[in-house]
Protein backbone atom coordinates (compact mmCIF):
# COMPACT_ATOMS: atom_id res chain seq x y z
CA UNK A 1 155.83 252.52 213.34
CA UNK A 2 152.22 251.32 214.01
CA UNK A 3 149.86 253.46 215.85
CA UNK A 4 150.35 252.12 219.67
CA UNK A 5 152.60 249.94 218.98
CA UNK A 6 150.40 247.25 217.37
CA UNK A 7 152.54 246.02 215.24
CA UNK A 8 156.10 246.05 213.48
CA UNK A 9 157.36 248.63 211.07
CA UNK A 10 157.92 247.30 207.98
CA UNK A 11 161.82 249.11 207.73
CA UNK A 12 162.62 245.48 209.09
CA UNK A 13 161.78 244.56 205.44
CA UNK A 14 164.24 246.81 204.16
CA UNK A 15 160.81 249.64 203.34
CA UNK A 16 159.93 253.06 203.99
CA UNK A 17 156.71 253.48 205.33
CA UNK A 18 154.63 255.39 202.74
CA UNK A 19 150.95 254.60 202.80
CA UNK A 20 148.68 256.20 205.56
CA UNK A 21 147.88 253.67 208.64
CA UNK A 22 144.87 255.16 209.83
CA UNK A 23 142.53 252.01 209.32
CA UNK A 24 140.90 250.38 212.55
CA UNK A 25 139.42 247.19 212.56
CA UNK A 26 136.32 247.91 211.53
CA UNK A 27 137.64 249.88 208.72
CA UNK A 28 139.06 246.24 207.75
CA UNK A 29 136.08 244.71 208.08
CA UNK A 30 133.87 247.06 206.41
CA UNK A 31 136.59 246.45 203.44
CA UNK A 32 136.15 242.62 203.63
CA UNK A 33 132.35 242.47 203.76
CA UNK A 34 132.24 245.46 200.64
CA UNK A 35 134.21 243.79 198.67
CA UNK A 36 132.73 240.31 198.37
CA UNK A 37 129.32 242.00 198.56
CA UNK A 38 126.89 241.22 201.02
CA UNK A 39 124.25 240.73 198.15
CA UNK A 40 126.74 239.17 195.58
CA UNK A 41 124.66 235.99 195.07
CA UNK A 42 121.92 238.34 193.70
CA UNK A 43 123.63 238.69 190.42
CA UNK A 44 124.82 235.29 189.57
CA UNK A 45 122.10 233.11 191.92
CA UNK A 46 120.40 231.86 188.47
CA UNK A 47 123.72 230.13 187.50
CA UNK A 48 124.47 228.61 190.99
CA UNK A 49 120.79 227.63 191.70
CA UNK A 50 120.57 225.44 188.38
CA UNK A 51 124.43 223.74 188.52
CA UNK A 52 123.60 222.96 192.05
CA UNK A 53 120.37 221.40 191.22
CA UNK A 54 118.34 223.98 193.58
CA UNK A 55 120.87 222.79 196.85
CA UNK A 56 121.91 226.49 196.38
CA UNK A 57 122.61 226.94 200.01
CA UNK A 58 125.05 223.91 200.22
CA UNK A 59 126.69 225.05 197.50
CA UNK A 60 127.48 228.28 199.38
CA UNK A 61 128.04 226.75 202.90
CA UNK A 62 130.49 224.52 201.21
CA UNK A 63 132.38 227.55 199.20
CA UNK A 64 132.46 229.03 203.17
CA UNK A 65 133.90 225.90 204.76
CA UNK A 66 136.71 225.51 202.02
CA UNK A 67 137.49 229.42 202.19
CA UNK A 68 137.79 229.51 206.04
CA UNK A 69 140.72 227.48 205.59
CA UNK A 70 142.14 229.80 202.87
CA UNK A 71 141.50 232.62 205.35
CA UNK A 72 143.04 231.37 208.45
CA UNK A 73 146.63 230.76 205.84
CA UNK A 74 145.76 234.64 204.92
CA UNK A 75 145.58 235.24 209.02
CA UNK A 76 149.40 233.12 209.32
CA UNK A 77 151.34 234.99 206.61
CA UNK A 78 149.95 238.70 207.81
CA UNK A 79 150.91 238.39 210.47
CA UNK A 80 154.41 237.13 209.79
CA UNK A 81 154.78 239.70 207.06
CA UNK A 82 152.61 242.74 207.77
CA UNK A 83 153.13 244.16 204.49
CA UNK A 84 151.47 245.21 201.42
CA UNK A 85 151.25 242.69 198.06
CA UNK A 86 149.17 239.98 199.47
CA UNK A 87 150.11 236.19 198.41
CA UNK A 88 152.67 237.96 196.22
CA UNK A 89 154.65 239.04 199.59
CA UNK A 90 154.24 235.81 201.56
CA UNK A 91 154.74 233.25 199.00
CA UNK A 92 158.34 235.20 198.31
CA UNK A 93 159.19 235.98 201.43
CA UNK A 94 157.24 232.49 202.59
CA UNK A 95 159.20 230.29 199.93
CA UNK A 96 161.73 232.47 197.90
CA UNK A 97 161.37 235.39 195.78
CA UNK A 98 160.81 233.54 192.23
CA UNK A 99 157.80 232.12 193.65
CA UNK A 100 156.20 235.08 194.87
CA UNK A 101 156.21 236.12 191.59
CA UNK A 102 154.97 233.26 190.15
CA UNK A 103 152.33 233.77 193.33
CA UNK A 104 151.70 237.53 192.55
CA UNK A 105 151.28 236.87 188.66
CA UNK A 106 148.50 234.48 189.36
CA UNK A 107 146.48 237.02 191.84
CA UNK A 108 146.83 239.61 189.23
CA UNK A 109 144.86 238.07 187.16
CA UNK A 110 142.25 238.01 189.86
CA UNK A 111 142.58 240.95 191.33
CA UNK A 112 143.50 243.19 187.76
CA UNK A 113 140.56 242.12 185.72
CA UNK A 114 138.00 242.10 188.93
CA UNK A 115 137.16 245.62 188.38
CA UNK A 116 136.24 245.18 184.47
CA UNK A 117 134.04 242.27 185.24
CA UNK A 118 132.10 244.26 188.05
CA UNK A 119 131.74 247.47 185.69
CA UNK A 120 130.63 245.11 183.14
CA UNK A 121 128.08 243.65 185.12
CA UNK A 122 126.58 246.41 186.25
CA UNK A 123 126.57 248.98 182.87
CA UNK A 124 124.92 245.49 181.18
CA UNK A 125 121.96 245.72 183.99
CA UNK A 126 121.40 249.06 184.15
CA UNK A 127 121.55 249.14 179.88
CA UNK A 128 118.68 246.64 180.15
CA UNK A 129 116.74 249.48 182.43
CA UNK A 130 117.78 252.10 180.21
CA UNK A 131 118.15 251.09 176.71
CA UNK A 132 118.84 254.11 175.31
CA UNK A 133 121.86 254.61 177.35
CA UNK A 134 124.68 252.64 175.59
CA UNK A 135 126.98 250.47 177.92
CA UNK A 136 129.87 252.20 177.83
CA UNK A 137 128.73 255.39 179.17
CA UNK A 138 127.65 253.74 182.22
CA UNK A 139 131.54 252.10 182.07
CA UNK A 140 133.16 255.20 182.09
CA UNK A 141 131.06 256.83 184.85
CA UNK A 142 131.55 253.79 187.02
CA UNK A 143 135.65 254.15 186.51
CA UNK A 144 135.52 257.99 187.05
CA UNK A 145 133.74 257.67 190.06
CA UNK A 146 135.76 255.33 191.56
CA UNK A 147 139.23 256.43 190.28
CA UNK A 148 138.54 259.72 192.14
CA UNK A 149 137.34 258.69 195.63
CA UNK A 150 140.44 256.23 195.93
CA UNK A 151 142.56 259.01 194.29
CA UNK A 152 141.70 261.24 197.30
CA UNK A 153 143.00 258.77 200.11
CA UNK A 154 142.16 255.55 201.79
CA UNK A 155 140.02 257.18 204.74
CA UNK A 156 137.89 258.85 201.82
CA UNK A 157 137.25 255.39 200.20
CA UNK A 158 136.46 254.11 204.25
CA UNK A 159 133.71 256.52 204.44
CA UNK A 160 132.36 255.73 201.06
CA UNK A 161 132.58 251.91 202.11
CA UNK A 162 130.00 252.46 204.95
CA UNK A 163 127.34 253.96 203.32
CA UNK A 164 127.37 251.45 200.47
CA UNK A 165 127.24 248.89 203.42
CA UNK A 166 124.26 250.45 205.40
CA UNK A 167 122.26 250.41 201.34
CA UNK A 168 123.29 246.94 200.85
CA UNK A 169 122.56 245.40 203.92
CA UNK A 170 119.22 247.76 203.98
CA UNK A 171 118.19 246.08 200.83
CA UNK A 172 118.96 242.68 201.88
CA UNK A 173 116.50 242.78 204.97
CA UNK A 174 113.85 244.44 202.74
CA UNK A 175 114.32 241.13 200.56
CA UNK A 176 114.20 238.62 203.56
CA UNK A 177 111.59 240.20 205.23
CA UNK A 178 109.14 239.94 202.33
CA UNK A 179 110.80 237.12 201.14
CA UNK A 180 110.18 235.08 204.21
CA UNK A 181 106.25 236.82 204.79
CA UNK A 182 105.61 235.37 200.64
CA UNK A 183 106.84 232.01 202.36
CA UNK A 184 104.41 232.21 205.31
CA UNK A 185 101.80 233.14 202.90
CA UNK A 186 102.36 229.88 200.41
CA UNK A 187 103.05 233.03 197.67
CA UNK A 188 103.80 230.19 194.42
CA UNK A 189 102.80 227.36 196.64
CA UNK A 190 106.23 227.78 198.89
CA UNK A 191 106.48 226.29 201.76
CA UNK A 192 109.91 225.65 204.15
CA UNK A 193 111.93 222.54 203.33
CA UNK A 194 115.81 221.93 203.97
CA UNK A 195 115.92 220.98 199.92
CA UNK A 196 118.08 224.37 199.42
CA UNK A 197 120.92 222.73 201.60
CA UNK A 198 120.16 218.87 200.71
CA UNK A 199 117.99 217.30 198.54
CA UNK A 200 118.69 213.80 198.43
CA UNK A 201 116.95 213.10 195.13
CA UNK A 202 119.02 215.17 193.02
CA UNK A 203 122.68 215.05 195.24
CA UNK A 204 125.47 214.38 194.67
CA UNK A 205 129.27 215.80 195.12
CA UNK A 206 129.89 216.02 191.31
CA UNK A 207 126.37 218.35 191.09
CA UNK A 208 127.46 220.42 193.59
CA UNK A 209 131.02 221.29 193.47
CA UNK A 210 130.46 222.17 190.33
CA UNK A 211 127.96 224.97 191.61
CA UNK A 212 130.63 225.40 194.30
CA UNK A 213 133.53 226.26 191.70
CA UNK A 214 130.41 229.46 190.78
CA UNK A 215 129.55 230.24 193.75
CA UNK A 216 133.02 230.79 194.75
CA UNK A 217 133.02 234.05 193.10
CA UNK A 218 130.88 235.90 195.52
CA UNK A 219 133.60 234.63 197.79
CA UNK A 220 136.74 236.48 196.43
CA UNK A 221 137.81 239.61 198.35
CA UNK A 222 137.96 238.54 201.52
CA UNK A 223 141.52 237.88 201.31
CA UNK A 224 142.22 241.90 199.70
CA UNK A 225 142.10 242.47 202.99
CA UNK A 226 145.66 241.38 203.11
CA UNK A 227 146.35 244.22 200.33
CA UNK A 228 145.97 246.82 203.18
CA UNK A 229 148.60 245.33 205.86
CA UNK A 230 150.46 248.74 205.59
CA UNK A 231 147.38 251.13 206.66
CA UNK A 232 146.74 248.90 209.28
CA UNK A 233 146.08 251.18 212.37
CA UNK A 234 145.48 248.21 214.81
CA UNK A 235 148.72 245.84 213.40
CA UNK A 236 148.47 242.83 212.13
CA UNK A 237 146.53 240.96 213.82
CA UNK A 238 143.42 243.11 212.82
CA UNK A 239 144.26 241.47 209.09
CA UNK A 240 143.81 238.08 210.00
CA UNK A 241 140.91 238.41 212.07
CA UNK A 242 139.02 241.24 209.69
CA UNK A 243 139.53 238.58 207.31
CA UNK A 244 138.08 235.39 209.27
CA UNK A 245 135.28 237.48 210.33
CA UNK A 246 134.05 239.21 206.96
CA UNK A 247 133.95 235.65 205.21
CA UNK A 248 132.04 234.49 208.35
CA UNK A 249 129.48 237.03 208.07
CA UNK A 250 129.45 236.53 204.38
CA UNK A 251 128.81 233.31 204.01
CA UNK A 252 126.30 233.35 206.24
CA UNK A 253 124.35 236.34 204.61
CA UNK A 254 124.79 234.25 201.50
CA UNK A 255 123.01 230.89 202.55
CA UNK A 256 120.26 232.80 204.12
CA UNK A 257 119.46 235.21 200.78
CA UNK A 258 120.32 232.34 198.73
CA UNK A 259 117.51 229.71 200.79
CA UNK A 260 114.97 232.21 200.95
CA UNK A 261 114.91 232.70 197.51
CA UNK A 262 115.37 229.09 196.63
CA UNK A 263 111.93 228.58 198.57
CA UNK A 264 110.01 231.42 197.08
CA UNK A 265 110.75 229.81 193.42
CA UNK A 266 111.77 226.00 193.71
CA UNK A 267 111.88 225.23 189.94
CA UNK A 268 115.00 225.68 188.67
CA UNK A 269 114.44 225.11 185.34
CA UNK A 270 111.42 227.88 184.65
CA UNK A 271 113.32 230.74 184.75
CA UNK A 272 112.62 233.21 182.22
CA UNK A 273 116.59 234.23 181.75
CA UNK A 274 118.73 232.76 184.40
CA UNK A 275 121.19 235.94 184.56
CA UNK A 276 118.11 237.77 186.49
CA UNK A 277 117.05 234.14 188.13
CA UNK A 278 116.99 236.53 191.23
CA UNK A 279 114.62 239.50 190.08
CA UNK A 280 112.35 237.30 188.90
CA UNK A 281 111.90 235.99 192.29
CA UNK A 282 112.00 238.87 194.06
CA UNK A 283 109.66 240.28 191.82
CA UNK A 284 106.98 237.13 192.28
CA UNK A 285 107.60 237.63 196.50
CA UNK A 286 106.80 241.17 196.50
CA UNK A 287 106.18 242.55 192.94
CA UNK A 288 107.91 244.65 190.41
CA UNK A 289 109.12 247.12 193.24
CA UNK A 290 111.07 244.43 194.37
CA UNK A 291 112.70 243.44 191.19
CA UNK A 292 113.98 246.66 190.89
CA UNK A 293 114.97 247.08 193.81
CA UNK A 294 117.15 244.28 193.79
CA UNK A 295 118.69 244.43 189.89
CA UNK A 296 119.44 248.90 191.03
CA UNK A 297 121.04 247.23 194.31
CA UNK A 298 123.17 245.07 192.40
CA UNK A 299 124.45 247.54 189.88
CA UNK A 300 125.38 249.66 192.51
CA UNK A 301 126.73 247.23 194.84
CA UNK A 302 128.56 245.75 191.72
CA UNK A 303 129.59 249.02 189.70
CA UNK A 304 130.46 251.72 192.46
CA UNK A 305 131.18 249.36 195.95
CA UNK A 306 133.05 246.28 194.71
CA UNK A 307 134.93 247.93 192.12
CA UNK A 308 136.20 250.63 194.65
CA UNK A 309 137.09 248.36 196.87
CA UNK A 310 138.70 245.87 194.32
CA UNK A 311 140.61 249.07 192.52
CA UNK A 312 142.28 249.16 196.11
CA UNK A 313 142.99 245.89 196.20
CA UNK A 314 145.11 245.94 193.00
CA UNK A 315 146.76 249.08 193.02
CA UNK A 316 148.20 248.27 196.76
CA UNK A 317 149.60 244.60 194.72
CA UNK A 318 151.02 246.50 191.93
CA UNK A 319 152.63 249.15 194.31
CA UNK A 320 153.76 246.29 196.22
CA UNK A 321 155.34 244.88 192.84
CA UNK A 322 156.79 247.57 191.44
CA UNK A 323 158.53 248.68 194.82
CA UNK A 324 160.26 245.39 194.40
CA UNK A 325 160.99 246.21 190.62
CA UNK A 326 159.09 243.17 189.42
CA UNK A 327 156.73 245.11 187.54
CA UNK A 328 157.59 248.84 186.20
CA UNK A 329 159.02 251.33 189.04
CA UNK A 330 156.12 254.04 188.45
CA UNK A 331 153.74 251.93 189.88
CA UNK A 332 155.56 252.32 193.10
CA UNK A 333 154.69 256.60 193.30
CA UNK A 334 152.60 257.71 196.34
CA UNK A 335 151.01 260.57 196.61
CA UNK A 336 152.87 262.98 198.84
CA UNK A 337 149.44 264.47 200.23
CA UNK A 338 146.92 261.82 200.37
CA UNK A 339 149.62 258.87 201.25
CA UNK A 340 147.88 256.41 197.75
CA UNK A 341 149.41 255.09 195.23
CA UNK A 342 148.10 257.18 192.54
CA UNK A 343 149.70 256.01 189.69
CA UNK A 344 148.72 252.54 189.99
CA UNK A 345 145.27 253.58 190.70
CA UNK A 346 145.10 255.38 187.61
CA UNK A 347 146.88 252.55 185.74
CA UNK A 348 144.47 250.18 187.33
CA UNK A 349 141.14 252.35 185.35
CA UNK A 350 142.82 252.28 181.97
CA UNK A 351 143.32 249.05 182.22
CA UNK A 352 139.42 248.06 183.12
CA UNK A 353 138.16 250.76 180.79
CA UNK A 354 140.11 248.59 178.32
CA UNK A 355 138.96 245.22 179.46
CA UNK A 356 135.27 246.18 180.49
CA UNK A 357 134.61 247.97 176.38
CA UNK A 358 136.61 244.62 174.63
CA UNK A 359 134.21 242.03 177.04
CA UNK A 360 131.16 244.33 177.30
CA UNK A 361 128.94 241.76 175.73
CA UNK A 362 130.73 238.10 176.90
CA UNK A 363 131.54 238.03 180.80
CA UNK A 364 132.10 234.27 180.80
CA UNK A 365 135.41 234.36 180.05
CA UNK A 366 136.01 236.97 182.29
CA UNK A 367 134.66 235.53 184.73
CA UNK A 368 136.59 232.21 184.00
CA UNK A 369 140.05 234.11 184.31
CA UNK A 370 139.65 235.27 187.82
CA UNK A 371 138.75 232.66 189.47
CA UNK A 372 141.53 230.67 188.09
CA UNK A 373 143.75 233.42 189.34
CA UNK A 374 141.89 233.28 192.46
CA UNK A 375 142.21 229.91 193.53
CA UNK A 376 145.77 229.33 191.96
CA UNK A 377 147.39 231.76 194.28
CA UNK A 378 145.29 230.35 197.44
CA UNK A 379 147.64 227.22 196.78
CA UNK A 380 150.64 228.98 196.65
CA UNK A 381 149.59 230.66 200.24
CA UNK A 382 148.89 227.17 201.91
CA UNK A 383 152.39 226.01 200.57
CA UNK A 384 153.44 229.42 201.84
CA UNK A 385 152.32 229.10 205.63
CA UNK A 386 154.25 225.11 205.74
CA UNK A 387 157.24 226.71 204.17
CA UNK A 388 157.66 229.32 206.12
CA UNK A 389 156.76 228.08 209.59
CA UNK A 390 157.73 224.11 209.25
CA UNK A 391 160.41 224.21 207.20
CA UNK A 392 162.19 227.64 207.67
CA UNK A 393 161.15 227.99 211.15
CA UNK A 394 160.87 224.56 212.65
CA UNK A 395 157.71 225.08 214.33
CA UNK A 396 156.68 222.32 215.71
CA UNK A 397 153.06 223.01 215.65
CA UNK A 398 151.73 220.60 212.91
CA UNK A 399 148.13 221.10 213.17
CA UNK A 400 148.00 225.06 212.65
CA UNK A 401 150.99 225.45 210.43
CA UNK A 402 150.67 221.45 208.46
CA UNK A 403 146.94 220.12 208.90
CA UNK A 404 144.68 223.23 208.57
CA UNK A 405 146.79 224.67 205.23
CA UNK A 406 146.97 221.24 203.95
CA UNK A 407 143.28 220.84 204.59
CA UNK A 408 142.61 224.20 202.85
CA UNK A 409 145.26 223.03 200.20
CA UNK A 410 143.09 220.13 198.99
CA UNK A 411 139.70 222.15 198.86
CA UNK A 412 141.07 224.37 197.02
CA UNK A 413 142.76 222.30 194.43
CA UNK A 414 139.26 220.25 194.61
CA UNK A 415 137.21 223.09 193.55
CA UNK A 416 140.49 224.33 190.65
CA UNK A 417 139.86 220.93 189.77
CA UNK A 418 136.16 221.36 188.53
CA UNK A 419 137.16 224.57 186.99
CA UNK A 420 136.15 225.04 183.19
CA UNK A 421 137.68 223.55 180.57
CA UNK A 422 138.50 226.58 179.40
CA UNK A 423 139.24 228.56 182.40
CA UNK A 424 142.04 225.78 183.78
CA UNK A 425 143.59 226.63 179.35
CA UNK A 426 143.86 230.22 179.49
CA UNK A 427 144.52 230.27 183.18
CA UNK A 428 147.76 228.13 182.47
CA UNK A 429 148.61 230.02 179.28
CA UNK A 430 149.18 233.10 181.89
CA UNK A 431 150.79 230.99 184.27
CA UNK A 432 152.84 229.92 181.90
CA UNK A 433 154.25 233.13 180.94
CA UNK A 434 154.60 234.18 184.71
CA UNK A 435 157.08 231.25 184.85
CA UNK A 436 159.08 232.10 182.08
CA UNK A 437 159.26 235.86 183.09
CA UNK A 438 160.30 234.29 186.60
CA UNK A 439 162.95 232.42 185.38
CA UNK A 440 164.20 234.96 183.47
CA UNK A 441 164.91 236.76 186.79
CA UNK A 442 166.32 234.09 188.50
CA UNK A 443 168.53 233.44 186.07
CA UNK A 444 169.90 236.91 185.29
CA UNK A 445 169.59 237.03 189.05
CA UNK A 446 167.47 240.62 188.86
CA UNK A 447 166.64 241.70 192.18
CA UNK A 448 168.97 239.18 194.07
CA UNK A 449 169.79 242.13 196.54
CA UNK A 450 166.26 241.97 197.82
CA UNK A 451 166.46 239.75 200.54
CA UNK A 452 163.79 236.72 200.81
């Protein structure tokens, strides 16, 4: 059972309570706000800033808006099924089995590949600091580092969490405050305007959603919150609203960072290299200190924080996954002394050592894959929430369980919409083969004792 009585064991489900619930609230939250990064838009701001024709703070308040509604479907389905496995869980217990694994294939290929992206990131920015170190070595130490702390137990990783918080956030004021001071000053002739949230001469909704469909990166993580339903010390309820209130913090950090710097260097089409768009700015607001600063902040925040949290995040799907026997039964082994699913987590660091070496030098396509993973299985949770309360429930409250998913529904598929080219072809090609691996279960009925 939950500590105090907070919540609902999950034996209802037909499951043995394994993992270790000894995360409060603020545990959650810490989680939420680590893993989308409270400085996130430092390493991709170059991208968003010129696809958003320097409105770089609309394009973030908009990615905010649309995810709200993603999180408050997250908020329904935890706390109808308090359970690890995230949209994998709800949309099969929320629709029917098939589809959850339809649902769960999808956020793997989010959640899986996350890690190798933010490992990649960082070894490429600290390589360009230290040439003589090759990439890979900084790979490697990233994965070792991480693979032990979450080895050790979740309240181990919690700790960690904070401190990486406290440095993040610490750098972030350092930036605003001189940021803002360069501002007051007219450092590069700045001066305040509202042009970072609308500029009339350059809008419009094609301009920015496009930006939107980037900036929506720094935006995935809030709902791995879900991933963590079982070590829940507060119940359920702490899911949902750790989860409303991380991407509310979030987004708001975001647009402020994200303005500030969009003051301090207007011209979005001078930048030197638009990967470190950010550095450069920091660097002409306060100097080469600064730039440093920032680029070391990201790496870390990027390479050690993110990926810890995000190695969490997938090994608590797979465990989820291959308790059910949709995905190979050793992924389902938790430790006996420190309560974590071990072999996943291990799995999980092969798998991004793999990833990270073959994509080392090309994260676009990386980065293309998860967010199609992403926002494909926020759909299936919005269908999810109407399934399960409307239609197998017969709730007759339309406007939380029909209007706001529905609502969330069409953002999302908006922003899927203005996807890549490419992302929306290989995306599908995985979908595809989710389908066929889902049909193969249905028909040979595998698992029909597990009831949805």
């Amino acid at each position: 059972m939950l500590k105090g009585n907070k919540g609902t064991s999950i034996s209802q489900f037909g499951y043995k309570e394994e993992l270790s619930r000894s995360l409060s609230f603020k545990d959650l939250l810490i989680y939420g706000l680590i893993f989308m990064v409270p400085i996130a838009p430092f390493g991709i701001y170059g991208e968003v800033m010129l696809e958003s024709q320097g409105m770089v703070a609309l394009a973030y308040l908009i990615g905010m808006v649309g995810m709200v509604f993603t999180a408050l479907s997250y908020a329904r389905m935890s706390e109808a099924f308090p359970m690890s496995g995230s949209v994998y869980s709800y949309a099969g217990r929320g629709i029917n089995q098939y589809v959850g694994f339809v649902a769960g294939w999808a956020i793997l290929l989010d959640y899986i590949l996350v890690p190798a992206l933010l490992y990649v990131v960082s070894a490429t920015a600290l390589t360009g600091m230290w040439p003589a170190i090759p990439g890979w070595v900084w790979l490697v130490l990233f994965i070792l580092i991480n693979t032990v702390i979450n080895y050790f137990g979740i309240e181990f990783t919690a700790r960690t969490n904070i401190i990486f918080l406290i440095f993040e956030l610490a750098v972030l004021v350092i930036f605003l405050v001189v940021g803002i001071s360069a501002i007051a000053k007219g450092v590069n002739g700045a001066t305040f305007s509202f042009d970072p949230l609308y500029n009339p001469d350059t809008f419009s909704m094609k301009v920015v959603m496009g930006a939107v469909s980037i900036a929506v990166l720094s935006f995935l993580g809030f709902d791995a919150i879900s991933t963590l339903s079982e070590e829940s010390a507060d119940g359920p309820k702490a899911i949902g609203k750790a989860t409303i209130w991380s991407l509310l913090i979030v987004g708001v950090l975001f647009m402020v960072q994200t303005w500030v710097a969009a003051l301090i260097y207007p011209d979005f089409n001078s930048f030197d290299d638009i990967g470190t768009a950010f550095y450069e700015t920091a660097e002409m607001a306060g100097g080469p200190w600064l730039g440093v600063l920032t680029a070391i902040a990201t790496a870390l925040a990027w390479g050690i924080a993110d990926a810890l949290v995000a190695q969490v995040a997938i090994s608590r799907v797979l465990f989820s996954m291959g308790r059910d026997r949709k995905l190979p039964k050793f992924l389902a082994k938790v430790h006996p002394k420190y309560k974590t699913p071990y072999t996943s987590i291990i799995f999980v660091a092969f798998v991004s050592l793999g990833v990270g070496l073959f994509f080392m030098g090309d994260i676009g396509i990386l980065s293309s894959f998860i967010n199609f993973g992403a926002l494909t299985a926020f759909l299936f949770l919005h269908v999810s929430v109407f399934s399960h309360y409307i239609v197998k429930n017969k709730s007759k409250n339309y406007w939380k369980y029909l209007v706001l998913p529905l609502i969330g529904f069409i953002i999302i598929a908006y922003v899927w919409i203005n996807l890549a080219t490419e992302a929306k072809t290989l995306g599908l090609a995985w979908l595809a083969i989710g389908i066929v691996v889902a049909i193969y279960f249905a028909i040979k009925k595998k698992d029909a004792s597990i009831d949805m």
